[in-house]
PDB file of N, CA and C in Angstrom:
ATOM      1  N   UNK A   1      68.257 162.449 159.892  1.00  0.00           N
ATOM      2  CA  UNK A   1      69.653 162.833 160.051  1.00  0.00           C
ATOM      3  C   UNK A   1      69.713 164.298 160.454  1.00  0.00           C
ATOM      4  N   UNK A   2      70.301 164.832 161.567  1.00  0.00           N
ATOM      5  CA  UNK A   2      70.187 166.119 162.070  1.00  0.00           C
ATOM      6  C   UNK A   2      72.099 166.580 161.828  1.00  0.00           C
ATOM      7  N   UNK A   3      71.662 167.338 161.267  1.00  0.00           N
ATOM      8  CA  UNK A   3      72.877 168.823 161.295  1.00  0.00           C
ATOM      9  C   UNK A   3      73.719 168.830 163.062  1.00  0.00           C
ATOM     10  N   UNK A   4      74.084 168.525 163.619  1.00  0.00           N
ATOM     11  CA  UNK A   4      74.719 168.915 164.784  1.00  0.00           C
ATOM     12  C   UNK A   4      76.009 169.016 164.648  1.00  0.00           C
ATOM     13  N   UNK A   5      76.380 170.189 165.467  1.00  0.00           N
ATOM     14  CA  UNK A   5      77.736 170.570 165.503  1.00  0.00           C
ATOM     15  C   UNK A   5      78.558 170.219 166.811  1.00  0.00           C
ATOM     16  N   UNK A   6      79.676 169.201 167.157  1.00  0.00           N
ATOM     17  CA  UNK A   6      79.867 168.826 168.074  1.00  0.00           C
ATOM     18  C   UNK A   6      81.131 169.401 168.228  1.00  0.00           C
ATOM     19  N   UNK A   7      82.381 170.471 168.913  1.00  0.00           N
ATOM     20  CA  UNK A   7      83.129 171.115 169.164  1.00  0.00           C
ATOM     21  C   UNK A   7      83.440 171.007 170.491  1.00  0.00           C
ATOM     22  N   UNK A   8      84.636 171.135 170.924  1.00  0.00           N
ATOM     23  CA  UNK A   8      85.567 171.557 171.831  1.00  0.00           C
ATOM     24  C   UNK A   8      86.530 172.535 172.024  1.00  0.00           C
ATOM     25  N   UNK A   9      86.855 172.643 170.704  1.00  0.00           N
ATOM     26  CA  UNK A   9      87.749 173.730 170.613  1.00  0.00           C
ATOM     27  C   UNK A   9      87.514 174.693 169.073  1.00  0.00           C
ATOM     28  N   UNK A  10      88.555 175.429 169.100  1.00  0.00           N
ATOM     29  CA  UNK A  10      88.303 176.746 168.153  1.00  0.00           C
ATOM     30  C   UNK A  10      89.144 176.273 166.721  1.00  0.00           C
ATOM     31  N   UNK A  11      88.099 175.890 165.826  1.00  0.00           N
ATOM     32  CA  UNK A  11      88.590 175.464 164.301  1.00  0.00           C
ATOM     33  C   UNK A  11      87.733 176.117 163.405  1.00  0.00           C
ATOM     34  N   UNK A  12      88.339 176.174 161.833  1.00  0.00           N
ATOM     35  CA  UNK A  12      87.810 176.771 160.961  1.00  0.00           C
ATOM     36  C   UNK A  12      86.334 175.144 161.039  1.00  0.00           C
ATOM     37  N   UNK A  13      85.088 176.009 160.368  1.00  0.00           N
ATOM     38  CA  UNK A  13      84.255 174.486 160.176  1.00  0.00           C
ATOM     39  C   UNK A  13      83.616 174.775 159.125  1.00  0.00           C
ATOM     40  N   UNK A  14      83.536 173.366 158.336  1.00  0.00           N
ATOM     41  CA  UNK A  14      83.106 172.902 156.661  1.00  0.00           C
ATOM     42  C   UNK A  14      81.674 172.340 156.781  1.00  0.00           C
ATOM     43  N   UNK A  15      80.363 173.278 156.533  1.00  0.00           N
ATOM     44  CA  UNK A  15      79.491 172.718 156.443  1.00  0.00           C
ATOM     45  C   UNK A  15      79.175 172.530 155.118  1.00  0.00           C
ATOM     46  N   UNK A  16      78.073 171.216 154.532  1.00  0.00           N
ATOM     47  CA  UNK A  16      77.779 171.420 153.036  1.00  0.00           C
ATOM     48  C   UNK A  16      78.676 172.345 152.077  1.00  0.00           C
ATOM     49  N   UNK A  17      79.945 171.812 152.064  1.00  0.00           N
ATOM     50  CA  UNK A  17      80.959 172.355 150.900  1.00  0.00           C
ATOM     51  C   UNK A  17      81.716 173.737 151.072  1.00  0.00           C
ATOM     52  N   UNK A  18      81.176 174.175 152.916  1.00  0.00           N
ATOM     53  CA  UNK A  18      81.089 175.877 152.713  1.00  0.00           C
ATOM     54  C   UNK A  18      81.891 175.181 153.700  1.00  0.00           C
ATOM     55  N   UNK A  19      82.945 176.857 153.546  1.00  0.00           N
ATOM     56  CA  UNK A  19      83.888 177.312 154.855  1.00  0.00           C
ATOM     57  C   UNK A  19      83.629 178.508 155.849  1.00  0.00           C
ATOM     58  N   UNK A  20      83.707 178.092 156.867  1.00  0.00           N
ATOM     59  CA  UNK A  20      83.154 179.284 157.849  1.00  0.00           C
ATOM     60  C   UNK A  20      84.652 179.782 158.863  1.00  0.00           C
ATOM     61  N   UNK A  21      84.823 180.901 158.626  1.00  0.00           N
ATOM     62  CA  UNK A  21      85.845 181.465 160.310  1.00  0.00           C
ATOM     63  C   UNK A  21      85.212 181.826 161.067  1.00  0.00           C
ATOM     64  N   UNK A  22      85.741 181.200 162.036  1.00  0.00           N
ATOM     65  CA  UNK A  22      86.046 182.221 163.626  1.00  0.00           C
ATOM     66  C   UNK A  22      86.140 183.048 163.891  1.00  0.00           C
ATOM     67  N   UNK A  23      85.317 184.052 164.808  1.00  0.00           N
ATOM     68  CA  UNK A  23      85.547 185.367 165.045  1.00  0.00           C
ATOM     69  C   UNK A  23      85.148 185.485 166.461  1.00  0.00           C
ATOM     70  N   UNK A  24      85.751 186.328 166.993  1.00  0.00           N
ATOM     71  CA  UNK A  24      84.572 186.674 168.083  1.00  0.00           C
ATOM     72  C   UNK A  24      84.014 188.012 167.942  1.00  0.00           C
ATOM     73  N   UNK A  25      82.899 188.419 169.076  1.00  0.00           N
ATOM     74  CA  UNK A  25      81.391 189.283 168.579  1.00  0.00           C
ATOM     75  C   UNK A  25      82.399 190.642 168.820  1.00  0.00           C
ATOM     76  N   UNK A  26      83.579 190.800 169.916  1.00  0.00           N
ATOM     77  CA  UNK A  26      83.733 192.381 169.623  1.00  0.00           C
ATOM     78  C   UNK A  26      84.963 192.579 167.937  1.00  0.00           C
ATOM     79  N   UNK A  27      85.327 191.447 167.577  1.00  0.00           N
ATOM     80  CA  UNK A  27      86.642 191.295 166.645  1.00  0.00           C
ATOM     81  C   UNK A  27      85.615 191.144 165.266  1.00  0.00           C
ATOM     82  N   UNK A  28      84.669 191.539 165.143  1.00  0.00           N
ATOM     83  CA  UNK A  28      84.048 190.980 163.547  1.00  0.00           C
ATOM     84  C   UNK A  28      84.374 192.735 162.912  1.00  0.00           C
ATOM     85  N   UNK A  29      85.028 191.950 161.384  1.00  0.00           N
ATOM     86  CA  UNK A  29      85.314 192.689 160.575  1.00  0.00           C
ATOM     87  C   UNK A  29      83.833 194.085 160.327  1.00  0.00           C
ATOM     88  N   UNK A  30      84.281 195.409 159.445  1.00  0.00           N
ATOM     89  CA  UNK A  30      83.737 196.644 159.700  1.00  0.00           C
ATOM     90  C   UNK A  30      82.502 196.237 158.661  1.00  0.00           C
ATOM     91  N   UNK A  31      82.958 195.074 157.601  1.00  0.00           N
ATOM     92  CA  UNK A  31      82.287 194.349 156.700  1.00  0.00           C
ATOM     93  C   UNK A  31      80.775 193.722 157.294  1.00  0.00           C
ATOM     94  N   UNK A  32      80.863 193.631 158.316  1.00  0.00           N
ATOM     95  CA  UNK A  32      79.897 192.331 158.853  1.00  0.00           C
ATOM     96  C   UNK A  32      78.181 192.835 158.386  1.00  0.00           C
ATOM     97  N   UNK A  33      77.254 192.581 158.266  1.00  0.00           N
ATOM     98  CA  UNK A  33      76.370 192.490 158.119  1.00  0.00           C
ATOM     99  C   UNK A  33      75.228 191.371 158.173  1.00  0.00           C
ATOM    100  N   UNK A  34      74.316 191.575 159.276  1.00  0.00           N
ATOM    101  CA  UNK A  34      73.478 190.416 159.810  1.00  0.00           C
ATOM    102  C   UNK A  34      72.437 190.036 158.284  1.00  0.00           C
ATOM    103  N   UNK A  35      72.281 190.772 157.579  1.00  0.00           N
ATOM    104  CA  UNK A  35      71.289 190.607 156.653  1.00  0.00           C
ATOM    105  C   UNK A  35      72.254 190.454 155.663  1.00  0.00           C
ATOM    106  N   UNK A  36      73.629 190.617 155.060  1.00  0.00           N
ATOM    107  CA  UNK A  36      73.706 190.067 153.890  1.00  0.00           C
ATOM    108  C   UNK A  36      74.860 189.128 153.823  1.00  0.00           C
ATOM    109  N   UNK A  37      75.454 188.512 155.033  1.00  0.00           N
ATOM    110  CA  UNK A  37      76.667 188.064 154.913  1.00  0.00           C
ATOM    111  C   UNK A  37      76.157 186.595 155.897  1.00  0.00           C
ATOM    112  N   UNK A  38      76.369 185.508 154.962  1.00  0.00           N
ATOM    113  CA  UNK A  38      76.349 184.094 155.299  1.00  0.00           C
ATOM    114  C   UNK A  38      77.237 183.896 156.831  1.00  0.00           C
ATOM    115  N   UNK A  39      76.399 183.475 158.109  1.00  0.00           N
ATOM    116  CA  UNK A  39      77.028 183.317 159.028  1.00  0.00           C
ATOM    117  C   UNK A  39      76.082 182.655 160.104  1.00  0.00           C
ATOM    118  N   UNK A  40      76.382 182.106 161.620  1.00  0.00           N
ATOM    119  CA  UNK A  40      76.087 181.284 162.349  1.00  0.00           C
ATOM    120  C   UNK A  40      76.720 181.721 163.843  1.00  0.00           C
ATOM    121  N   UNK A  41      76.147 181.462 164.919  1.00  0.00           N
ATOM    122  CA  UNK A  41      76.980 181.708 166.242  1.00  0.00           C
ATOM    123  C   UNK A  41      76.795 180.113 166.970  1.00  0.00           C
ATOM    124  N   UNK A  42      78.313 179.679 167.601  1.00  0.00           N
ATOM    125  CA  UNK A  42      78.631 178.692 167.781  1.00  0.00           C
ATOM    126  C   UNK A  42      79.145 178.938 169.046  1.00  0.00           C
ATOM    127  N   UNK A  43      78.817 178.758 170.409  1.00  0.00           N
ATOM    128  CA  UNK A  43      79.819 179.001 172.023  1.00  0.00           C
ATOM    129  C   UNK A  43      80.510 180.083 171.653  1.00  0.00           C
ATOM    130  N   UNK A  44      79.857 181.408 171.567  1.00  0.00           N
ATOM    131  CA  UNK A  44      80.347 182.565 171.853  1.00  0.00           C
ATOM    132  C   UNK A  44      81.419 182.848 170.728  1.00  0.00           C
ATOM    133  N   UNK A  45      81.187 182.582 169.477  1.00  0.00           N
ATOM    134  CA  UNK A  45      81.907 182.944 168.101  1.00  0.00           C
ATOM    135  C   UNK A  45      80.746 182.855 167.272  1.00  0.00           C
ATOM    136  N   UNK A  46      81.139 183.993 166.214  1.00  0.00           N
ATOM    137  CA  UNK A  46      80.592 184.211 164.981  1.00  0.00           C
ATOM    138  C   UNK A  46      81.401 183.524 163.622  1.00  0.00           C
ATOM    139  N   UNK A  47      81.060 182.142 163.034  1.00  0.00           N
ATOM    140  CA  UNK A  47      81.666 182.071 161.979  1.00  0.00           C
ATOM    141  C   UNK A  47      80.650 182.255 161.099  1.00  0.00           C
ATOM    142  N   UNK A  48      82.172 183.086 159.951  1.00  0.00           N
ATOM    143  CA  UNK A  48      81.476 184.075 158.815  1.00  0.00           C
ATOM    144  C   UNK A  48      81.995 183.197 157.657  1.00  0.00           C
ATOM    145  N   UNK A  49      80.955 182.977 156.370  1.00  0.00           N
ATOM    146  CA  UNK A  49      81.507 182.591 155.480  1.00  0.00           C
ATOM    147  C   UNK A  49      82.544 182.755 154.716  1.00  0.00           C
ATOM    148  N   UNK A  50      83.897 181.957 153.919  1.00  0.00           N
ATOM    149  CA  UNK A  50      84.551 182.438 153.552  1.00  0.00           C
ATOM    150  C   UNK A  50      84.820 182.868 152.409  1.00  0.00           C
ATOM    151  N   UNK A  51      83.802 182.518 151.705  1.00  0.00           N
ATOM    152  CA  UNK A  51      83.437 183.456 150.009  1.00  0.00           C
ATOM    153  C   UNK A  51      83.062 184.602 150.584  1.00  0.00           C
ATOM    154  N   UNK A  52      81.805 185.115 151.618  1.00  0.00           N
ATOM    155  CA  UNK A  52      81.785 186.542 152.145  1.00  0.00           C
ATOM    156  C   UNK A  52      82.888 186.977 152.366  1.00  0.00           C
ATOM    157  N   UNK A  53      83.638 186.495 153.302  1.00  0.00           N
ATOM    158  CA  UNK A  53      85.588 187.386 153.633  1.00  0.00           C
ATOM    159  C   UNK A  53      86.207 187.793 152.621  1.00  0.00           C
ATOM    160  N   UNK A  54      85.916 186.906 151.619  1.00  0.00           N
ATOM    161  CA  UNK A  54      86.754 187.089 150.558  1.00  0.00           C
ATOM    162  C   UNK A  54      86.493 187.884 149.530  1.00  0.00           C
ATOM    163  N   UNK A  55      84.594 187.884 149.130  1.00  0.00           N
ATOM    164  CA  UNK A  55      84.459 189.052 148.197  1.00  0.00           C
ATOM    165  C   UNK A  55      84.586 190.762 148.572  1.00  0.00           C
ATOM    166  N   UNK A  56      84.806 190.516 150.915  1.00  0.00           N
ATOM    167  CA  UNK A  56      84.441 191.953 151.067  1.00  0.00           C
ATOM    168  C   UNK A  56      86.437 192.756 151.452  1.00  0.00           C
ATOM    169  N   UNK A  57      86.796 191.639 151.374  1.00  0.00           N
ATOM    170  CA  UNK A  57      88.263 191.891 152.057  1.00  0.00           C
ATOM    171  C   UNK A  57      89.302 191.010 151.014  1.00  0.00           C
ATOM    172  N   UNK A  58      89.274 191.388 150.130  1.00  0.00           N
ATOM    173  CA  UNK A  58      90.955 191.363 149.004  1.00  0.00           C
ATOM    174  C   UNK A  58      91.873 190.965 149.287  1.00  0.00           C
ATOM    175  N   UNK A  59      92.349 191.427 150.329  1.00  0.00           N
ATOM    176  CA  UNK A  59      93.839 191.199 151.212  1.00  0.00           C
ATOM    177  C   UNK A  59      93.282 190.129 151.756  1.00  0.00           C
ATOM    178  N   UNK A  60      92.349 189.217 152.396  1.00  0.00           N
ATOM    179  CA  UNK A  60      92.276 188.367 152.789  1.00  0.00           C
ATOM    180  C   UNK A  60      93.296 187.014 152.684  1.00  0.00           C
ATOM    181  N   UNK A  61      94.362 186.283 153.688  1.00  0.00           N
ATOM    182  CA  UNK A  61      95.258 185.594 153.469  1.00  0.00           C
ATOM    183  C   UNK A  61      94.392 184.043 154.284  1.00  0.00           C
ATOM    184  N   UNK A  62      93.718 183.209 153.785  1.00  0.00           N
ATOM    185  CA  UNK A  62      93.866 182.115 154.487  1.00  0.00           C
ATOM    186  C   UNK A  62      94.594 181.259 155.188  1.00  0.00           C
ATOM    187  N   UNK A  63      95.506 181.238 154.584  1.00  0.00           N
ATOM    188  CA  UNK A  63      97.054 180.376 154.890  1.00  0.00           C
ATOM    189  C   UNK A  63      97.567 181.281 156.231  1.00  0.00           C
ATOM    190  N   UNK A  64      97.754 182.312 156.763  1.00  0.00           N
ATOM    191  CA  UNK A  64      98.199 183.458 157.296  1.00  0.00           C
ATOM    192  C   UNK A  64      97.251 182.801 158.616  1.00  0.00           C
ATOM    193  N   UNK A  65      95.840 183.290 158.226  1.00  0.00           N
ATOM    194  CA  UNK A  65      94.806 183.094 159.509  1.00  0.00           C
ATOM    195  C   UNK A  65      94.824 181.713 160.120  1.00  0.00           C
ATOM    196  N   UNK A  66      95.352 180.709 158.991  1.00  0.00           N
ATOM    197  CA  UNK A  66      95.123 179.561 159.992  1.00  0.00           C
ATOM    198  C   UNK A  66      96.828 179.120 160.810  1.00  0.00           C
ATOM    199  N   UNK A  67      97.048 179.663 160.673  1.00  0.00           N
ATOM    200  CA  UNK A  67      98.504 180.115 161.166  1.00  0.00           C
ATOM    201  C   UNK A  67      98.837 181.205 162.435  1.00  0.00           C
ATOM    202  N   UNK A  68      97.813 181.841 162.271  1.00  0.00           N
ATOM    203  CA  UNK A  68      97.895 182.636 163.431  1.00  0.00           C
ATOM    204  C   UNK A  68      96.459 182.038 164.497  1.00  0.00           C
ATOM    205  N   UNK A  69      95.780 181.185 164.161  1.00  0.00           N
ATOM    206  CA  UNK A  69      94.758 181.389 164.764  1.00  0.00           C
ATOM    207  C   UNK A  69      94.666 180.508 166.406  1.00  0.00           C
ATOM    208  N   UNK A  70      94.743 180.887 167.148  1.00  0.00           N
ATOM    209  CA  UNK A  70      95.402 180.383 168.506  1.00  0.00           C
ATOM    210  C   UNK A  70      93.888 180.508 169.119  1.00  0.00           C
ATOM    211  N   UNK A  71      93.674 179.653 170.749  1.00  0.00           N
ATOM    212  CA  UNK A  71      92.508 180.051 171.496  1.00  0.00           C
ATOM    213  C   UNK A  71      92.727 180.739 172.222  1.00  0.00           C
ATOM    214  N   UNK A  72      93.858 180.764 172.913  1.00  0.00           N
ATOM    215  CA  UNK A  72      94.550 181.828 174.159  1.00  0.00           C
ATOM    216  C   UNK A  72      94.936 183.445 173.472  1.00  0.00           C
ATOM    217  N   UNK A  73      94.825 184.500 174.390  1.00  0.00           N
ATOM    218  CA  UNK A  73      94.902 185.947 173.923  1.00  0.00           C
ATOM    219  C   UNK A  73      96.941 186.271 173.942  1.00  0.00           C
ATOM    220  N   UNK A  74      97.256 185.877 174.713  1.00  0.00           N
ATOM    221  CA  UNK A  74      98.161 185.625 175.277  1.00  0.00           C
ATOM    222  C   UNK A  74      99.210 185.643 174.549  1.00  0.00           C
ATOM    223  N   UNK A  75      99.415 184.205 173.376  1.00  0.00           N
ATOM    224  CA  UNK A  75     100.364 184.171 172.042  1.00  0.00           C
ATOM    225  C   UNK A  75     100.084 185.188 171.379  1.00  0.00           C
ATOM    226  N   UNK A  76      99.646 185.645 170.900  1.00  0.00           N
ATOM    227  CA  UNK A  76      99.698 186.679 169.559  1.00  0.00           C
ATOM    228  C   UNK A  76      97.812 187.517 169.635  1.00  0.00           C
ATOM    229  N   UNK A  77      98.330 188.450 170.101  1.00  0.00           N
ATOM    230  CA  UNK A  77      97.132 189.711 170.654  1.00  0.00           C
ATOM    231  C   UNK A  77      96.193 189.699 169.388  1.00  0.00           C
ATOM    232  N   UNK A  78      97.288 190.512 168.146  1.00  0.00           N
ATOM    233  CA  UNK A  78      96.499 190.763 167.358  1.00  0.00           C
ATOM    234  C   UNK A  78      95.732 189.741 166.665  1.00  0.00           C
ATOM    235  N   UNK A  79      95.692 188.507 166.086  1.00  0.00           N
ATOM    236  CA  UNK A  79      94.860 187.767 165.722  1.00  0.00           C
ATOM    237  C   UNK A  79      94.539 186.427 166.633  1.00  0.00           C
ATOM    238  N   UNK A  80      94.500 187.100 167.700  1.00  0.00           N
ATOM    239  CA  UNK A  80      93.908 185.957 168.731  1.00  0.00           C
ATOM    240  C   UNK A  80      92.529 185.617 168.278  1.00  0.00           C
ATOM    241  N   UNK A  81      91.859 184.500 168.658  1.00  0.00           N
ATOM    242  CA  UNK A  81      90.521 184.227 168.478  1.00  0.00           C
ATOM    243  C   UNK A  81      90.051 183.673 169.784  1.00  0.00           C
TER     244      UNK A  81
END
């Protein structure tokens, strides 16, 4: 049984119990770290775990991000993905 990730478009994704966001490589939080923060690159996005987001960023709103989270730059600049 192989792990494959089959996508088309830009969604939060649930591997083994874990939640990962969307980011892209110039938009990753000041937080990011290749060595200590649970993460993966998927067609030109970085999803970051969301227990990492959450222990490094407080204010973190889930409900908010998946609400704003669009594929086009176009609708809404600031949290485009």
């Amino acid at each position: 049984m192989s792990n494959k990730i089959k996508t088309n478009s830009l969604k939060i994704i649930k591997i083994n119990k874990q939640t990962y966001i969307p980011y892209q490589l110039h938009q990753l939080p000041k937080y990011f770290d290749k060595n200590k923060i649970d993460y993966f690159n998927l067609k030109g996005y970085c999803y970051i775990n969301l227990i990492d987001i959450k222990e490094n960023n407080t204010n973190f709103n889930l409900k908010n991000f998946k609400d704003n989270l669009v594929f086009h730059k176009s609708y809404n600049y600031k949290l485009s993905r």
